[in-house]
PDB file of N, CA and C in Angstrom:
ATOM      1  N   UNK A   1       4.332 -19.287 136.858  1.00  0.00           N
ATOM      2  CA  UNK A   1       4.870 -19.287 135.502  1.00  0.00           C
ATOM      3  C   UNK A   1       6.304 -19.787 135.491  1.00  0.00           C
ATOM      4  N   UNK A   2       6.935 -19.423 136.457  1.00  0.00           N
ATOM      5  CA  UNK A   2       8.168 -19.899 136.570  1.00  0.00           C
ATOM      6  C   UNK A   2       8.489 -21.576 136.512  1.00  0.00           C
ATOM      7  N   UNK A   3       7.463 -22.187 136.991  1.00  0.00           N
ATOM      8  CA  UNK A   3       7.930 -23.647 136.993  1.00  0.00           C
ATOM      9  C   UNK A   3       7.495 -23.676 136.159  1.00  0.00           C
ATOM     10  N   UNK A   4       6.574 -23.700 135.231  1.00  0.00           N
ATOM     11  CA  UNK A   4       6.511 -23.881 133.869  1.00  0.00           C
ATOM     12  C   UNK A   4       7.845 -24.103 132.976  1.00  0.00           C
ATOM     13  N   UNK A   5       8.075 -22.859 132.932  1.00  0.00           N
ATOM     14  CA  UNK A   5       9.108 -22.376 132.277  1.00  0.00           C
ATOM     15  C   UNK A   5      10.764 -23.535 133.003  1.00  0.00           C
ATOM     16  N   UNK A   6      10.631 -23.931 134.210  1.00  0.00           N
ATOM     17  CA  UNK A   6      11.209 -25.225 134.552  1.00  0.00           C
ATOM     18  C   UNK A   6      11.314 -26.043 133.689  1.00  0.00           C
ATOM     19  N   UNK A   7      10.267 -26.474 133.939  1.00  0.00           N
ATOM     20  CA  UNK A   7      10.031 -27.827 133.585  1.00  0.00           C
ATOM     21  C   UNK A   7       9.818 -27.842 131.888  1.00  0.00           C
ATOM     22  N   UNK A   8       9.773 -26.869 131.054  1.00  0.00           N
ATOM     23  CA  UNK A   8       9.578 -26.646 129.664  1.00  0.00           C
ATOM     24  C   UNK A   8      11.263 -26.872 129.583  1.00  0.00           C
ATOM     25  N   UNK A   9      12.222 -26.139 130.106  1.00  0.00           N
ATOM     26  CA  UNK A   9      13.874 -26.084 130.152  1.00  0.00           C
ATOM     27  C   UNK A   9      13.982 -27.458 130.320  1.00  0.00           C
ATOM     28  N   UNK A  10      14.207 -28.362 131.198  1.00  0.00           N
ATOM     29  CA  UNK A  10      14.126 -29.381 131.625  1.00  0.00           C
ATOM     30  C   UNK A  10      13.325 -30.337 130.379  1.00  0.00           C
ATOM     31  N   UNK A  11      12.717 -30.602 129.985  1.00  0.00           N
ATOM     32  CA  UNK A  11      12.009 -31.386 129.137  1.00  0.00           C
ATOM     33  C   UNK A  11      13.053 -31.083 127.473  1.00  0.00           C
ATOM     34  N   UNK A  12      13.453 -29.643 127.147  1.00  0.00           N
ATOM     35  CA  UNK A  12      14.328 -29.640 126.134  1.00  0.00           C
ATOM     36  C   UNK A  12      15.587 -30.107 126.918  1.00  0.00           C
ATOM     37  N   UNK A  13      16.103 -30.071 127.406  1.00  0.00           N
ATOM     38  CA  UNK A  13      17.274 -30.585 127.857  1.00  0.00           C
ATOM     39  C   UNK A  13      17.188 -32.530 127.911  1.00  0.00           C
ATOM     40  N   UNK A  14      16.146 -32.772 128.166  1.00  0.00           N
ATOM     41  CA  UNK A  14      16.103 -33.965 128.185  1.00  0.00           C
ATOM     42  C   UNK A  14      15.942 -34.602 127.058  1.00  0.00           C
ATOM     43  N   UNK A  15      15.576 -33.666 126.313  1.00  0.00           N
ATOM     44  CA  UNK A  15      15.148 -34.175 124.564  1.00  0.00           C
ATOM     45  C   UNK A  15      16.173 -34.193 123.873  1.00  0.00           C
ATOM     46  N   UNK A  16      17.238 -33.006 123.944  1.00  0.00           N
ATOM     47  CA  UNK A  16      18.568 -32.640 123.296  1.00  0.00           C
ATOM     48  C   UNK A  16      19.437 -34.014 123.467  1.00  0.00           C
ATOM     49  N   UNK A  17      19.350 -34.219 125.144  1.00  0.00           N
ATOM     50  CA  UNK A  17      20.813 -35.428 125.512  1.00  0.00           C
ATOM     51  C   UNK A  17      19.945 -36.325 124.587  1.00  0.00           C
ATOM     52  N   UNK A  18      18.642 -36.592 124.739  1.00  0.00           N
ATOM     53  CA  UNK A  18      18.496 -38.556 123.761  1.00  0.00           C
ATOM     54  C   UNK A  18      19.040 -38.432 122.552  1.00  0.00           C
ATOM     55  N   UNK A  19      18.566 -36.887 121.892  1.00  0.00           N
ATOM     56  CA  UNK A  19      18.809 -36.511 120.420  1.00  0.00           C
ATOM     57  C   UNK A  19      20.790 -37.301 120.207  1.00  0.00           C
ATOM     58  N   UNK A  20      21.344 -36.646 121.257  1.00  0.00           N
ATOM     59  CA  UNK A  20      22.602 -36.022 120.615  1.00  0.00           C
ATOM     60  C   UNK A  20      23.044 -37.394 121.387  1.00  0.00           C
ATOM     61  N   UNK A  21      22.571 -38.183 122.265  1.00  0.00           N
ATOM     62  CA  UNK A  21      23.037 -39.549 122.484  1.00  0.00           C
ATOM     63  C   UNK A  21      22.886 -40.722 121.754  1.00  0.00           C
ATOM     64  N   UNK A  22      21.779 -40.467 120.822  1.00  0.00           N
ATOM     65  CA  UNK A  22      21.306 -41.218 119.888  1.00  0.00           C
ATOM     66  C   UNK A  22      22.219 -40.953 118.404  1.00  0.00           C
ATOM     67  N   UNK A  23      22.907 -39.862 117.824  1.00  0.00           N
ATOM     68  CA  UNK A  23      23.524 -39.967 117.368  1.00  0.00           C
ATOM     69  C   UNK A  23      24.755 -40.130 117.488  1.00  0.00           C
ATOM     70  N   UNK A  24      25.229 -39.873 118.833  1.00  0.00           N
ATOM     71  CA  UNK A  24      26.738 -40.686 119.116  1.00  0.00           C
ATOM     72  C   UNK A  24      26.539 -41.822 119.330  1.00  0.00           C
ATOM     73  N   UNK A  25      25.689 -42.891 119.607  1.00  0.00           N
ATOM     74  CA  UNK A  25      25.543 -44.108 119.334  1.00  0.00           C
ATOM     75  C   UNK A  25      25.257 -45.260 118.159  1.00  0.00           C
ATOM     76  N   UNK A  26      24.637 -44.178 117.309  1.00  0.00           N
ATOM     77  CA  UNK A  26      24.471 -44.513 115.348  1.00  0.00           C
ATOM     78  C   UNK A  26      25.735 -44.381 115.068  1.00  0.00           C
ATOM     79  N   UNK A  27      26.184 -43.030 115.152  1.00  0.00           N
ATOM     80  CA  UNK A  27      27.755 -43.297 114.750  1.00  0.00           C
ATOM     81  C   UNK A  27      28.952 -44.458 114.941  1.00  0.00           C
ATOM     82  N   UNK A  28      28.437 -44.923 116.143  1.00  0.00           N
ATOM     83  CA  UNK A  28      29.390 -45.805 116.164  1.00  0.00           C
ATOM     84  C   UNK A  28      28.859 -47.153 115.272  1.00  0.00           C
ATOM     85  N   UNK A  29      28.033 -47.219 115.045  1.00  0.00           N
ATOM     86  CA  UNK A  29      27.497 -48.160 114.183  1.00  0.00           C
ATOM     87  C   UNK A  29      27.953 -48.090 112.559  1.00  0.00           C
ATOM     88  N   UNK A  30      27.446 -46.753 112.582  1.00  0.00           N
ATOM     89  CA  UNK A  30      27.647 -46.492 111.062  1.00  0.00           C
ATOM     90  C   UNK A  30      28.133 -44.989 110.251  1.00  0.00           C
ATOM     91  N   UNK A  31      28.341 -44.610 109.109  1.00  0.00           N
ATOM     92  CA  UNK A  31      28.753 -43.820 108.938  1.00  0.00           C
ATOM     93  C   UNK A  31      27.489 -42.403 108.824  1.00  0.00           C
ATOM     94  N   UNK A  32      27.879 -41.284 109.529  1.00  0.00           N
ATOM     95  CA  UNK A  32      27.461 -40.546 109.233  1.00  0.00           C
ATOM     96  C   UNK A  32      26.237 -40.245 108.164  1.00  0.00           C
ATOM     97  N   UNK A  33      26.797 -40.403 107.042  1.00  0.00           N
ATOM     98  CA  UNK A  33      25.631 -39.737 105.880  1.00  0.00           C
ATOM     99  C   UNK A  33      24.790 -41.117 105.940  1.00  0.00           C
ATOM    100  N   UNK A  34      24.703 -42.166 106.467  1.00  0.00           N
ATOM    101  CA  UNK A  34      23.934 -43.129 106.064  1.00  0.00           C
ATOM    102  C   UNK A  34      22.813 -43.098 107.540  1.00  0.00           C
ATOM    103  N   UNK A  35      23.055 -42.366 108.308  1.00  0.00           N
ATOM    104  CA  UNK A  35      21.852 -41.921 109.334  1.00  0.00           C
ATOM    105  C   UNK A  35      21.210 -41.358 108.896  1.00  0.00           C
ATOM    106  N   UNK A  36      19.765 -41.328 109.055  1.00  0.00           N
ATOM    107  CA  UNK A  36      18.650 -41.248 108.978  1.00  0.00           C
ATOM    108  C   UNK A  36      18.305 -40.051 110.435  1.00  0.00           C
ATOM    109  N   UNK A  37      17.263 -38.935 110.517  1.00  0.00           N
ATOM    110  CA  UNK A  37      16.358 -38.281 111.144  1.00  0.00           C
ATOM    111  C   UNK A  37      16.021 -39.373 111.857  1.00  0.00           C
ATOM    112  N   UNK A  38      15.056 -40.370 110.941  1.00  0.00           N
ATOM    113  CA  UNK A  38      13.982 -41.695 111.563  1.00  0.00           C
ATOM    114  C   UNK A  38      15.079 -42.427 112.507  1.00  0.00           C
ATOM    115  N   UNK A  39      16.182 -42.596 111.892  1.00  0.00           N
ATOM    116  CA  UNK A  39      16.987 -43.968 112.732  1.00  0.00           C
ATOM    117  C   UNK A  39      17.334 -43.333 113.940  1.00  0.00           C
ATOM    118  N   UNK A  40      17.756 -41.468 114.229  1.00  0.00           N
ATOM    119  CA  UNK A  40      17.697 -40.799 115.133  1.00  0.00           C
ATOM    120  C   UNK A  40      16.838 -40.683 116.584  1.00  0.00           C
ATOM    121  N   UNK A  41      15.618 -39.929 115.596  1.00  0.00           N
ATOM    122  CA  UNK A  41      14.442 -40.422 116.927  1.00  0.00           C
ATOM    123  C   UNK A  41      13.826 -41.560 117.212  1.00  0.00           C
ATOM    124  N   UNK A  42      14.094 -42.850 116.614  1.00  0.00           N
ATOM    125  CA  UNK A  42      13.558 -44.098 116.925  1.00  0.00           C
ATOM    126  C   UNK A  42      14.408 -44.466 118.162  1.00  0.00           C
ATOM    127  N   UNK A  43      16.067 -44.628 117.938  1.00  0.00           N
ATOM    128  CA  UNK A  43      16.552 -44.302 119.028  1.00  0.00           C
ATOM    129  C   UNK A  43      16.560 -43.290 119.992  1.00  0.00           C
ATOM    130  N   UNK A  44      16.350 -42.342 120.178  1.00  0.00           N
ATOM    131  CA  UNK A  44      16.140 -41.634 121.145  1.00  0.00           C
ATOM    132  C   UNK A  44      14.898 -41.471 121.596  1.00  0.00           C
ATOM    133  N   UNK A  45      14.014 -42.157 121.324  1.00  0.00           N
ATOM    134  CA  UNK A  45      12.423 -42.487 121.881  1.00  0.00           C
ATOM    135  C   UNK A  45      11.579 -41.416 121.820  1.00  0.00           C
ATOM    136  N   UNK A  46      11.806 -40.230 120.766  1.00  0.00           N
ATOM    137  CA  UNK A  46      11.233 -39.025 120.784  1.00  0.00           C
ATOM    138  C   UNK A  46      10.832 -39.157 119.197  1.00  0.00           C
ATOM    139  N   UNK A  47       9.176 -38.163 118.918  1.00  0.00           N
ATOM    140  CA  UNK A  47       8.733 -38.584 117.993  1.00  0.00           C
ATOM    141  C   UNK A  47       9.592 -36.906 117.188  1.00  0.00           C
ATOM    142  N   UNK A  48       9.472 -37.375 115.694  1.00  0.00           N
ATOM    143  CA  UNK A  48      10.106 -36.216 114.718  1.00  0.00           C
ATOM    144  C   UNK A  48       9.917 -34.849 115.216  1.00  0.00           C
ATOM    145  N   UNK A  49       8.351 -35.250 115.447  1.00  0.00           N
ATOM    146  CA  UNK A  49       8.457 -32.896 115.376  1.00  0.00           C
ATOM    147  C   UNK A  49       9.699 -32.633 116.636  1.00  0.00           C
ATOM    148  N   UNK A  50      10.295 -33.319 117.702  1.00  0.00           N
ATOM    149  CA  UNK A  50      10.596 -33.096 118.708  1.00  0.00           C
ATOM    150  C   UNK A  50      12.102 -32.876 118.367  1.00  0.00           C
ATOM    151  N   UNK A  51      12.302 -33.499 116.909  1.00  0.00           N
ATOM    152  CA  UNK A  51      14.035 -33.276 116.449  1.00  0.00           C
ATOM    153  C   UNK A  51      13.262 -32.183 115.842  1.00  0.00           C
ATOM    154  N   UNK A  52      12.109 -31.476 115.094  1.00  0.00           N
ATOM    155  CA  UNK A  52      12.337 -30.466 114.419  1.00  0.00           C
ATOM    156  C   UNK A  52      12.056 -28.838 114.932  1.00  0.00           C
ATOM    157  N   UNK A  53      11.347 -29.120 116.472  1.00  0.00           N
ATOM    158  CA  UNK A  53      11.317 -28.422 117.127  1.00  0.00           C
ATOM    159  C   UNK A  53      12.873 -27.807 117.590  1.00  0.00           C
ATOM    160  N   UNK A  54      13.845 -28.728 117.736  1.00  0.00           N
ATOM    161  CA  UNK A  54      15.499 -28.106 117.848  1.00  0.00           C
ATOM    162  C   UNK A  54      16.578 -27.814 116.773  1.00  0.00           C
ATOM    163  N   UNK A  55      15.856 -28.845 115.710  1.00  0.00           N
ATOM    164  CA  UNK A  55      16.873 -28.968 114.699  1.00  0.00           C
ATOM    165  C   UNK A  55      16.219 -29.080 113.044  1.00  0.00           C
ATOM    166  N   UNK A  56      16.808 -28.314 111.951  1.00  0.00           N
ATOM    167  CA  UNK A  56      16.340 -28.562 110.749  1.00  0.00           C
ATOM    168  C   UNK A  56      16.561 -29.883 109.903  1.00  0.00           C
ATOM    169  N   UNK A  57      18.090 -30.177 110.595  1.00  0.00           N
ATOM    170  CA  UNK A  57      18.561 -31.075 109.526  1.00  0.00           C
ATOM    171  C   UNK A  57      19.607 -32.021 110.867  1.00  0.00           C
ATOM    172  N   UNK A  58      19.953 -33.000 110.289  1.00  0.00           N
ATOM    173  CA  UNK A  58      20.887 -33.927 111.195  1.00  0.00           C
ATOM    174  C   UNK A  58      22.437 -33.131 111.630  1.00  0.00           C
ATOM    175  N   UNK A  59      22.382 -32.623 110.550  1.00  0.00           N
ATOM    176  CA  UNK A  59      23.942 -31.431 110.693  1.00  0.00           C
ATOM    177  C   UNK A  59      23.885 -30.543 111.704  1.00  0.00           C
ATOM    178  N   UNK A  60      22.394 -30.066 111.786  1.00  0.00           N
ATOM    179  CA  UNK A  60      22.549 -29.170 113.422  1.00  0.00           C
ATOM    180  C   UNK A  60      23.040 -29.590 114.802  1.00  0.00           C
ATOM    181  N   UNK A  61      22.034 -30.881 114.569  1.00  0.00           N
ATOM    182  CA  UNK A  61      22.303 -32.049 115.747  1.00  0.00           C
ATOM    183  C   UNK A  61      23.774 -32.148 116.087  1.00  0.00           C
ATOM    184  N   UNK A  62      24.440 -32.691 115.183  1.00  0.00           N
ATOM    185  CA  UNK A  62      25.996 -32.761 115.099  1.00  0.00           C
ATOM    186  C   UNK A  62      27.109 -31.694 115.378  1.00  0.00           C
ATOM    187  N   UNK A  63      26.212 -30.292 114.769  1.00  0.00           N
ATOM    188  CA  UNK A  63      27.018 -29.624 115.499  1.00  0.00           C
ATOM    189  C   UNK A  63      26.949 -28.780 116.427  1.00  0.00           C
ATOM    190  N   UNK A  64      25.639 -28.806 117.018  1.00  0.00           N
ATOM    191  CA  UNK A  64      25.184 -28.702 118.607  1.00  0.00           C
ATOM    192  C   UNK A  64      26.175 -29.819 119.442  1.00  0.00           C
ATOM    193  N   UNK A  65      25.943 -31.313 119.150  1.00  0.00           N
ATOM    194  CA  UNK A  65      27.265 -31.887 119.624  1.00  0.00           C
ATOM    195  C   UNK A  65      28.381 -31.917 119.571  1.00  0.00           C
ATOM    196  N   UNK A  66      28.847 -31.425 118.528  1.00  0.00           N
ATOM    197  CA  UNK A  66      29.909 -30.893 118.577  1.00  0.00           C
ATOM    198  C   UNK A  66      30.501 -29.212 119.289  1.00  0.00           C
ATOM    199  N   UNK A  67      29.921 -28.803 119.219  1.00  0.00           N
ATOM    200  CA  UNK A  67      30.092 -27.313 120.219  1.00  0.00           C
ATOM    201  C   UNK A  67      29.918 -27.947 121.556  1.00  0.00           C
ATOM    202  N   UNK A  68      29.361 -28.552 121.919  1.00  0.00           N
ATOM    203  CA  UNK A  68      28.994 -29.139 123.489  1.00  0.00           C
ATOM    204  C   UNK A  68      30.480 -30.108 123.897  1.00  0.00           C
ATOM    205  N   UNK A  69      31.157 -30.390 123.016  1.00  0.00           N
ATOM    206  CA  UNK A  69      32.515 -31.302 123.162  1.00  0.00           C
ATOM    207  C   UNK A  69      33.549 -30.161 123.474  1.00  0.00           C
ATOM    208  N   UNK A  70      33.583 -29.073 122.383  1.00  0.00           N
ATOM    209  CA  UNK A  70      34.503 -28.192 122.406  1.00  0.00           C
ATOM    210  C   UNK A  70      34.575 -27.336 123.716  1.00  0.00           C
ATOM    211  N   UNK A  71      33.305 -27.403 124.211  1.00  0.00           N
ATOM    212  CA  UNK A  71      33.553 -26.084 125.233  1.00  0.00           C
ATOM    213  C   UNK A  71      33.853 -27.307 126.622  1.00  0.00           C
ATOM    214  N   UNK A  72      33.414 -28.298 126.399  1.00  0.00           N
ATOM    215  CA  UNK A  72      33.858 -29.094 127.693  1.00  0.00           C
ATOM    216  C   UNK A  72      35.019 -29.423 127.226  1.00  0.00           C
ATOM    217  N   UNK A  73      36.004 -29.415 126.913  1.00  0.00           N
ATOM    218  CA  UNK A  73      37.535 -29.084 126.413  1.00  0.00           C
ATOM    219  C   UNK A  73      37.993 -28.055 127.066  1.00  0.00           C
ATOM    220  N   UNK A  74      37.267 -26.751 126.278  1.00  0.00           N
ATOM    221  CA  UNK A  74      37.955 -25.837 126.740  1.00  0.00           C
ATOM    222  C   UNK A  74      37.694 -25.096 128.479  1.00  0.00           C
ATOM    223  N   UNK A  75      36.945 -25.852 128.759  1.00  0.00           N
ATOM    224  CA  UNK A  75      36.284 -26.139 130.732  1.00  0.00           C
ATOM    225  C   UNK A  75      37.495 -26.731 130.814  1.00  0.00           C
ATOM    226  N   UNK A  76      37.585 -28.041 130.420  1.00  0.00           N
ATOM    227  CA  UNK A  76      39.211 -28.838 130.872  1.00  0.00           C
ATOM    228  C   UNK A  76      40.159 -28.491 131.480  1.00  0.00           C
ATOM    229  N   UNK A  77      40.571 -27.531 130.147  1.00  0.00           N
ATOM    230  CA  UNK A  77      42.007 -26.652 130.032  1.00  0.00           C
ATOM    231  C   UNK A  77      41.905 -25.955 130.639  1.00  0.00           C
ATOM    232  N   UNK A  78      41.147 -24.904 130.996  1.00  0.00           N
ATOM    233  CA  UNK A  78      41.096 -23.583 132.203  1.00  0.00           C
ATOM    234  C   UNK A  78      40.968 -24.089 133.461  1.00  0.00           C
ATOM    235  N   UNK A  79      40.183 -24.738 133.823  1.00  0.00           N
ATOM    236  CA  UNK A  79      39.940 -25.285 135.093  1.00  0.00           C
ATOM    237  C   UNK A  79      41.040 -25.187 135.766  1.00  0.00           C
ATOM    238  N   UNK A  80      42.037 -25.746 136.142  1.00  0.00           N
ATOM    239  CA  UNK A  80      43.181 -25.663 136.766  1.00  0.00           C
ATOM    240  C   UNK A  80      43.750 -24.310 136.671  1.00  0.00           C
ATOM    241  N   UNK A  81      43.229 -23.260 136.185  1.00  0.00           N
ATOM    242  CA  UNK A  81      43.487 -21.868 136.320  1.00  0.00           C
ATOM    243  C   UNK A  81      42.702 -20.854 136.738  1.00  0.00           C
ATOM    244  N   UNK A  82      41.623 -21.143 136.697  1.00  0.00           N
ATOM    245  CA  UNK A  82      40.376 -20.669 137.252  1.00  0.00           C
ATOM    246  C   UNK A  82      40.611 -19.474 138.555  1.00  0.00           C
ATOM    247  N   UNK A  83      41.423 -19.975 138.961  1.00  0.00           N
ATOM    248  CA  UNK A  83      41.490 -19.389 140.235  1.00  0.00           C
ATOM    249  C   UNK A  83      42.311 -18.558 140.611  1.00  0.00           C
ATOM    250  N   UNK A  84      44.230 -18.341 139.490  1.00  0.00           N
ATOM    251  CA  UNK A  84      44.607 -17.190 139.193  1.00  0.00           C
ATOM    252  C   UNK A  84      44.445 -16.277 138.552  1.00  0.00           C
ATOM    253  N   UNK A  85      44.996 -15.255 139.255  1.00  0.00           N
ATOM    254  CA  UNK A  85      44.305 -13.619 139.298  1.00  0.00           C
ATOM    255  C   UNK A  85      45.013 -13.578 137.725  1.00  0.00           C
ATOM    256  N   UNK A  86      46.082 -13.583 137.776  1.00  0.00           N
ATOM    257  CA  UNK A  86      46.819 -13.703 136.523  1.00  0.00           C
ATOM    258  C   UNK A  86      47.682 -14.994 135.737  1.00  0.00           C
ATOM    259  N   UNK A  87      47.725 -14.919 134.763  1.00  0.00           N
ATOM    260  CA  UNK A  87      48.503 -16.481 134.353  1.00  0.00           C
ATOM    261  C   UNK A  87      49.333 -16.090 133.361  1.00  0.00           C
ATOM    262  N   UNK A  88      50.649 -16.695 133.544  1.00  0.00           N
ATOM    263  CA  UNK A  88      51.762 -16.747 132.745  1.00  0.00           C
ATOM    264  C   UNK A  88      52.137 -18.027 132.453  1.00  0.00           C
ATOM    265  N   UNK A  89      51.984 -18.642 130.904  1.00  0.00           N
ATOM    266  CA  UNK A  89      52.331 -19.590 130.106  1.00  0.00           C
ATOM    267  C   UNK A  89      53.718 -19.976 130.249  1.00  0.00           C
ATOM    268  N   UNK A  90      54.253 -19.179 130.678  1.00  0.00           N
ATOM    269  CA  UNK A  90      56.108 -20.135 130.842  1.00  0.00           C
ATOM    270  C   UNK A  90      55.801 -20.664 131.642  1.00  0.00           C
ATOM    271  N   UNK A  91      54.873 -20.467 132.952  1.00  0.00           N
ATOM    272  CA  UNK A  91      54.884 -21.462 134.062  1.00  0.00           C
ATOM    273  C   UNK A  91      54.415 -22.723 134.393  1.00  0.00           C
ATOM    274  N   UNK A  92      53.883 -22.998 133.247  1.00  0.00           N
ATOM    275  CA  UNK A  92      53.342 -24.579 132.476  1.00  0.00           C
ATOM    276  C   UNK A  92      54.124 -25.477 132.585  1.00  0.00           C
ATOM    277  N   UNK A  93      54.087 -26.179 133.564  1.00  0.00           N
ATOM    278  CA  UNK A  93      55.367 -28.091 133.023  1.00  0.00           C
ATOM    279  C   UNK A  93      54.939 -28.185 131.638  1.00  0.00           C
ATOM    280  N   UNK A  94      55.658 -28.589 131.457  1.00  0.00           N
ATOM    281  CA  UNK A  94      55.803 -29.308 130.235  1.00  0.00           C
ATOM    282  C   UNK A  94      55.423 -30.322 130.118  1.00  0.00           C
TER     283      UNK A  94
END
């Protein structure tokens, strides 16, 4: 049951990146409200139920990608601290 449950993880994960790569790549094309669901999964080679299996509307999509930006930001910023026990902000270069 366990690889199941693999390879089910794995298969949404693989569906999410086309989803959410497919709309950072429309975007650069065009504006926002003029994307389409269809223009979505045509690019990302996945048929509809597979955006509606994750997502209701294009706005989820967006801000599933968008939360996925923010926290690899905030990975960024800590990273280089990760490893003290304690941290004091005056000790920041500037």
């Amino acid at each position: 049951m366990k690889t199941n449950e693999t390879n089910s993880d794995r298969r949404v994960k693989k569906s999410k990146k086309a989803l959410k790569n497919a709309l950072i790549t429309l975007m650069d094309q065009k504006d926002f409200k003029d994307i389409t669901i269809t223009n979505i999964v045509e690019h990302a080679d996945v048929n509809r139920g597979t955006f509606y299996r994750h997502y209701q509307y294009k706005e989820d999509l967006l801000e599933d990608l968008t939360n996925d930006v923010l926290s690899d930001l905030i990975w960024a910023y800590r990273f280089p601290y990760v490893h003290l026990e304690t941290f004091d902000i005056s000790y920041i270069n500037s």
